[in-house]
C-alpha atoms as a PDB file:
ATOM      1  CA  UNK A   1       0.000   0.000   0.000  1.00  0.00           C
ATOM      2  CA  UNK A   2       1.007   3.529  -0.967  1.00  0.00           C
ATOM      3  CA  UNK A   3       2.024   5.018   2.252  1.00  0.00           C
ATOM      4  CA  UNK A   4       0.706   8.023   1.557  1.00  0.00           C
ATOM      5  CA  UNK A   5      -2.553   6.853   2.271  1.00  0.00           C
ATOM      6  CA  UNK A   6      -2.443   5.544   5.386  1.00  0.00           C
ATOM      7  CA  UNK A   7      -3.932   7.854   8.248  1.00  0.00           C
ATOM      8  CA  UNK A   8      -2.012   8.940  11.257  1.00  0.00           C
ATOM      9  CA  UNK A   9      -5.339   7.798  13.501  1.00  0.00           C
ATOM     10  CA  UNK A  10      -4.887   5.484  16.234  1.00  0.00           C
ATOM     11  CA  UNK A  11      -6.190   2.148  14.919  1.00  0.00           C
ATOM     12  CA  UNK A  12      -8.390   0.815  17.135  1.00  0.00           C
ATOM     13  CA  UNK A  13     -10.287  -2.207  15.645  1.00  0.00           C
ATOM     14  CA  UNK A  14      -9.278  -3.967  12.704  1.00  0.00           C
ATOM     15  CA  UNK A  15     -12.507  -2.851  10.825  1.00  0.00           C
ATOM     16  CA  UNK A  16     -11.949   1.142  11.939  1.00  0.00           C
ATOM     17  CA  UNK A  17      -8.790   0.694  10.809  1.00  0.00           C
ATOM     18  CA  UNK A  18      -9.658  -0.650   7.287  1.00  0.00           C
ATOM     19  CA  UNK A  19     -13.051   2.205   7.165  1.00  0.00           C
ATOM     20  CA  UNK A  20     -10.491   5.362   8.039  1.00  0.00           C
ATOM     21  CA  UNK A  21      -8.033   3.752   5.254  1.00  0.00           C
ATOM     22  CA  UNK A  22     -11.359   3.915   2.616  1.00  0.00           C
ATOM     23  CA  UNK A  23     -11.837   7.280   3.478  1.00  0.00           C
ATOM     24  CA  UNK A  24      -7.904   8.363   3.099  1.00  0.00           C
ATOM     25  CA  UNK A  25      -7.759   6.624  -0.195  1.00  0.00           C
ATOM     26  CA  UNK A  26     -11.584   8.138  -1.234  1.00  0.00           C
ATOM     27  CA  UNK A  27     -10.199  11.695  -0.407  1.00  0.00           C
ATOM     28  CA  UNK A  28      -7.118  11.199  -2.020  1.00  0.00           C
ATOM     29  CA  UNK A  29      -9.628  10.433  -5.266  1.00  0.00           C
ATOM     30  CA  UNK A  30      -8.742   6.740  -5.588  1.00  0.00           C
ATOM     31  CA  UNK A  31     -12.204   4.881  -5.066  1.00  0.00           C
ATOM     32  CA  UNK A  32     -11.446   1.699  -6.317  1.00  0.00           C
ATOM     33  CA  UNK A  33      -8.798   1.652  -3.315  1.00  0.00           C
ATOM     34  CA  UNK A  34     -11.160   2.588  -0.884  1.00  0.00           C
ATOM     35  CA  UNK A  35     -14.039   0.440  -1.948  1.00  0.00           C
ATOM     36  CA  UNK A  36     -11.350  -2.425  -1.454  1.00  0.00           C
ATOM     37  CA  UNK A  37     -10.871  -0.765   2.210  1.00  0.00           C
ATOM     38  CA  UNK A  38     -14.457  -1.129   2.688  1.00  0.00           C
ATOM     39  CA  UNK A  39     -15.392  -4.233   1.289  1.00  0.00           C
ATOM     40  CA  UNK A  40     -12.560  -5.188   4.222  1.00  0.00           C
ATOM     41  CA  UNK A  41     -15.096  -4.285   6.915  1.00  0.00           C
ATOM     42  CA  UNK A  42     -16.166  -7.325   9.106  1.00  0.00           C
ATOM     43  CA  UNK A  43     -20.462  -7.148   8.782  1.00  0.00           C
ATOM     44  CA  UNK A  44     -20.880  -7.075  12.535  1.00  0.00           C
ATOM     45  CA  UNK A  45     -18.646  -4.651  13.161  1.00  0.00           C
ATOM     46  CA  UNK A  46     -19.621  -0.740  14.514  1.00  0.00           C
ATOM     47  CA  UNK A  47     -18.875   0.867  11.304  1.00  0.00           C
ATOM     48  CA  UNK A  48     -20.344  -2.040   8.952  1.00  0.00           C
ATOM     49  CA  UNK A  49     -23.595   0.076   7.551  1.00  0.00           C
ATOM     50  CA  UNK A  50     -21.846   3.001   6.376  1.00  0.00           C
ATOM     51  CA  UNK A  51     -18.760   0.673   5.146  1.00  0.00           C
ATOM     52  CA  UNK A  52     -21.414  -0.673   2.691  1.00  0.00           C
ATOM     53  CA  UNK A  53     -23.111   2.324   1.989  1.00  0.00           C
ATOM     54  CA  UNK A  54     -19.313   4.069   0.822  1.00  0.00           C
ATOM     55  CA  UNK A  55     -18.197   0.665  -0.868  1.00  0.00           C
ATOM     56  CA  UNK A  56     -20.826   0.787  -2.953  1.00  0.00           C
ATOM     57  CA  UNK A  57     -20.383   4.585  -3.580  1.00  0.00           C
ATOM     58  CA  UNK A  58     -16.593   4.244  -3.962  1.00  0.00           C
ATOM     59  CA  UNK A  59     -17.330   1.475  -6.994  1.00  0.00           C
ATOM     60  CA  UNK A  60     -19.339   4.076  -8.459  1.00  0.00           C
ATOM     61  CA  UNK A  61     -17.021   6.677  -8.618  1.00  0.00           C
ATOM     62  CA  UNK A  62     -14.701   4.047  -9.715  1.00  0.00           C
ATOM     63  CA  UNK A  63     -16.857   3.719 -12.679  1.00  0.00           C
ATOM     64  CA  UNK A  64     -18.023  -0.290 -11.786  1.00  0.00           C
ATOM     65  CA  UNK A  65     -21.436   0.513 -12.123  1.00  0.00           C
ATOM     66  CA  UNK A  66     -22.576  -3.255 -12.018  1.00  0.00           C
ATOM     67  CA  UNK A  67     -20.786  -3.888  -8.966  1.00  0.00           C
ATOM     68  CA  UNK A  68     -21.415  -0.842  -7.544  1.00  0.00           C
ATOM     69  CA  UNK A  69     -25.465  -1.453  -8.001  1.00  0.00           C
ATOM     70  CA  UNK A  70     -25.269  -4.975  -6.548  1.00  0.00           C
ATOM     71  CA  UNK A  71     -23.381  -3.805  -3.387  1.00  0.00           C
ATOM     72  CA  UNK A  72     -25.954  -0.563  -2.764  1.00  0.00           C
ATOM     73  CA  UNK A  73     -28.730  -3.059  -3.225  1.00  0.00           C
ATOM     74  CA  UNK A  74     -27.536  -5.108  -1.295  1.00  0.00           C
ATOM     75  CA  UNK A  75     -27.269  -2.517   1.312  1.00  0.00           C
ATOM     76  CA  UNK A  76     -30.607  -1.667   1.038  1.00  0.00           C
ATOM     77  CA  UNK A  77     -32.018  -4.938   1.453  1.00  0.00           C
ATOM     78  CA  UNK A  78     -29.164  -5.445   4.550  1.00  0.00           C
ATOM     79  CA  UNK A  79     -30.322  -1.936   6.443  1.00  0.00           C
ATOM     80  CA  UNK A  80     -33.957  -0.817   5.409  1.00  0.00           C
ATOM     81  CA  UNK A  81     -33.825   1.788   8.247  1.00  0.00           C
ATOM     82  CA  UNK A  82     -30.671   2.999   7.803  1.00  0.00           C
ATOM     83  CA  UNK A  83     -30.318   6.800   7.881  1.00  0.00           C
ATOM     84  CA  UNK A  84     -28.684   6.384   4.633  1.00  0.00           C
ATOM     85  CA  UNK A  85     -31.276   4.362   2.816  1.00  0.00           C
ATOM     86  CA  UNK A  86     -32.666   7.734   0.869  1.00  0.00           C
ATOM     87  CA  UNK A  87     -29.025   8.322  -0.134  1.00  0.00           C
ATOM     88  CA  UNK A  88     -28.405   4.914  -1.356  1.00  0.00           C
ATOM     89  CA  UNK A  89     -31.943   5.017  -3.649  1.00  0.00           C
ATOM     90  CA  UNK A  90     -30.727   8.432  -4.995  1.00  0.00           C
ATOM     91  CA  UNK A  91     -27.260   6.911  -6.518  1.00  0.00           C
ATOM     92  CA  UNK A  92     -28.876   3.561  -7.301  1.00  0.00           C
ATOM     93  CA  UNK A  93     -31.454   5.655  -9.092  1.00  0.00           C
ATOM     94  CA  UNK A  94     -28.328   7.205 -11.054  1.00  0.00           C
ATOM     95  CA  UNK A  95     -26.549   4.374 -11.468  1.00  0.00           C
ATOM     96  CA  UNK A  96     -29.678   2.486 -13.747  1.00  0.00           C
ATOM     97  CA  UNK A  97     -30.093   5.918 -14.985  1.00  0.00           C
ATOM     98  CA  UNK A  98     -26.469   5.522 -16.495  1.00  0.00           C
ATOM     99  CA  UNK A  99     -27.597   1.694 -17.812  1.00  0.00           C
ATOM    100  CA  UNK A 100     -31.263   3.058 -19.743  1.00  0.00           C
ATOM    101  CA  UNK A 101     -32.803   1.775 -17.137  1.00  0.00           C
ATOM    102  CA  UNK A 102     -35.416   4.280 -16.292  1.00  0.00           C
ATOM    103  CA  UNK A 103     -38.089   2.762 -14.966  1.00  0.00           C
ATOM    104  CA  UNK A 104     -35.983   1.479 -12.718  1.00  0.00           C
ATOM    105  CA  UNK A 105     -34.182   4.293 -12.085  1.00  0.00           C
ATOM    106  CA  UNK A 106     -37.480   6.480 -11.412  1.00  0.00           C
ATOM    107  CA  UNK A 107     -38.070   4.000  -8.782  1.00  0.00           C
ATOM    108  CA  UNK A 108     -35.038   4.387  -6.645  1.00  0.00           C
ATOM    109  CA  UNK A 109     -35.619   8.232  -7.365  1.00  0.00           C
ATOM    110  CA  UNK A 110     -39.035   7.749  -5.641  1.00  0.00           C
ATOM    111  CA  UNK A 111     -37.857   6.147  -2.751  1.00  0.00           C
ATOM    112  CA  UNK A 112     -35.197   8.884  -2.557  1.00  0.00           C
ATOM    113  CA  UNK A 113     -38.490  11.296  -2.368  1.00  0.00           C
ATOM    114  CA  UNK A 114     -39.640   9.620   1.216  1.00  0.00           C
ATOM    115  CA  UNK A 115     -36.683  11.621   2.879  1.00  0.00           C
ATOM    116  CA  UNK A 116     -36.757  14.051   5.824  1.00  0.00           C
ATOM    117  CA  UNK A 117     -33.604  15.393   3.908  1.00  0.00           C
ATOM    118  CA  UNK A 118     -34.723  18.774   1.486  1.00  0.00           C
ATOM    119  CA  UNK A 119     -31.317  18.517  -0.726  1.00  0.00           C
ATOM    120  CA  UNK A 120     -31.922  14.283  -1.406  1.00  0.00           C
ATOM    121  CA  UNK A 121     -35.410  15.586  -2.046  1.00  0.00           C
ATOM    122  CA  UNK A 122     -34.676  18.065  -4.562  1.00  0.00           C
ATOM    123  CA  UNK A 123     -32.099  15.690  -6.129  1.00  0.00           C
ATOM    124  CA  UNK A 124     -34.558  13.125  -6.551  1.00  0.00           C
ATOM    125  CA  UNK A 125     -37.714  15.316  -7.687  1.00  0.00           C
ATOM    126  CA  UNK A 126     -34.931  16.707 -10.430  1.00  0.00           C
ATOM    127  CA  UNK A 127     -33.862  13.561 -11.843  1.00  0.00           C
ATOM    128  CA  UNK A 128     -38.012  12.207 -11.850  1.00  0.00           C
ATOM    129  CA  UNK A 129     -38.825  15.470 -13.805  1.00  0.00           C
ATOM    130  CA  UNK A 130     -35.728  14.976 -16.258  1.00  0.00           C
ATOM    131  CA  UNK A 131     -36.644  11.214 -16.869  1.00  0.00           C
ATOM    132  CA  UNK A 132     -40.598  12.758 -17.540  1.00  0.00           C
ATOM    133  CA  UNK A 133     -39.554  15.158 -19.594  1.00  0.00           C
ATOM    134  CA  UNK A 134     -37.439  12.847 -21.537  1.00  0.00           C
ATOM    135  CA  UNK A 135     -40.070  10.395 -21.682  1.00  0.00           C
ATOM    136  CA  UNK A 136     -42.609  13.393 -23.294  1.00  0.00           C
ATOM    137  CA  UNK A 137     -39.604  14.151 -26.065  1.00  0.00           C
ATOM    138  CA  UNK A 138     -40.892  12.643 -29.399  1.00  0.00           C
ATOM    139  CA  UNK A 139     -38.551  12.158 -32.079  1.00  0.00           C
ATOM    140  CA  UNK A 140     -38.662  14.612 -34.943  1.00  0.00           C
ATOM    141  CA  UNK A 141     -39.358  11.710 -37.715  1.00  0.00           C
ATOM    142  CA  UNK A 142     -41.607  10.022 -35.321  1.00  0.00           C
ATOM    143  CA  UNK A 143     -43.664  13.258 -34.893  1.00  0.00           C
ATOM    144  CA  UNK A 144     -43.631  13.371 -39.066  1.00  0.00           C
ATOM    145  CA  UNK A 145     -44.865  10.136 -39.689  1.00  0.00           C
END
């Protein structure tokens, strides 16, 4: 490992060890590092929601968008009350937004709407009305025929 990653933190377990060195390498704009640092995160451990929430983000902005949607559904279905459910719907809704998928993606962007949070709120209600008003564009030799 590039040891210019690694924090200066006190380690204290194994798995806060591995979720500070995910957020070092996210900062330092290497996610596929830090959804490996992550991924690392024993499931029962203290920080093993929001390891799987930013794995899942971190293969995202890592560009593995097929991993990235497995892991943040997976998440989902793991923690169904966790604070960052609405946040997880918004990027899955991206994500199949990025694969054509828009029912789909509307979907997640709905669930995204049941929020307490105003700016995941207005993110979602955004991306619904661009997927509506993509849905009401008809193609100029469509409209012809």
């Amino acid at each position: 490992m590039d040891s210019t990653l690694t924090s200066s933190r006190p380690l204290g377990t194994a798995s806060e060890a591995a979720f500070r060195e995910g957020w070092v390498a996210l900062r330092a704009g290497q996610p596929a590092l830090a959804a490996h640092w992550f991924a690392s995160v024993e499931s029962g451990s203290a920080v093993a929601e929001d390891a799987h929430y930013w794995q899942g983000v971190s293969l995202a902005r890592a560009a593995r968008l097929e991993q990235a949607v497995a892991v943040l559904e997976r998440f989902a279905a793991r923690y169904p009350r966790s604070m960052r459910r609405s946040e997880a719907a918004l990027v899955l809704g991206w994500l199949h937004l990025q694969r054509h998928a828009e029912q789909r993606a509307a979907s997640y962007f709905a669930e995204a709407m049941l929020t307490d949070d105003p700016g995941t709120r207005q993110k979602a209600a955004q991306a619904l009305a661009e997927i509506n008003g993509r849905a009401r564009v008809v193609p100029k030799k469509a409209a012809a025929l």
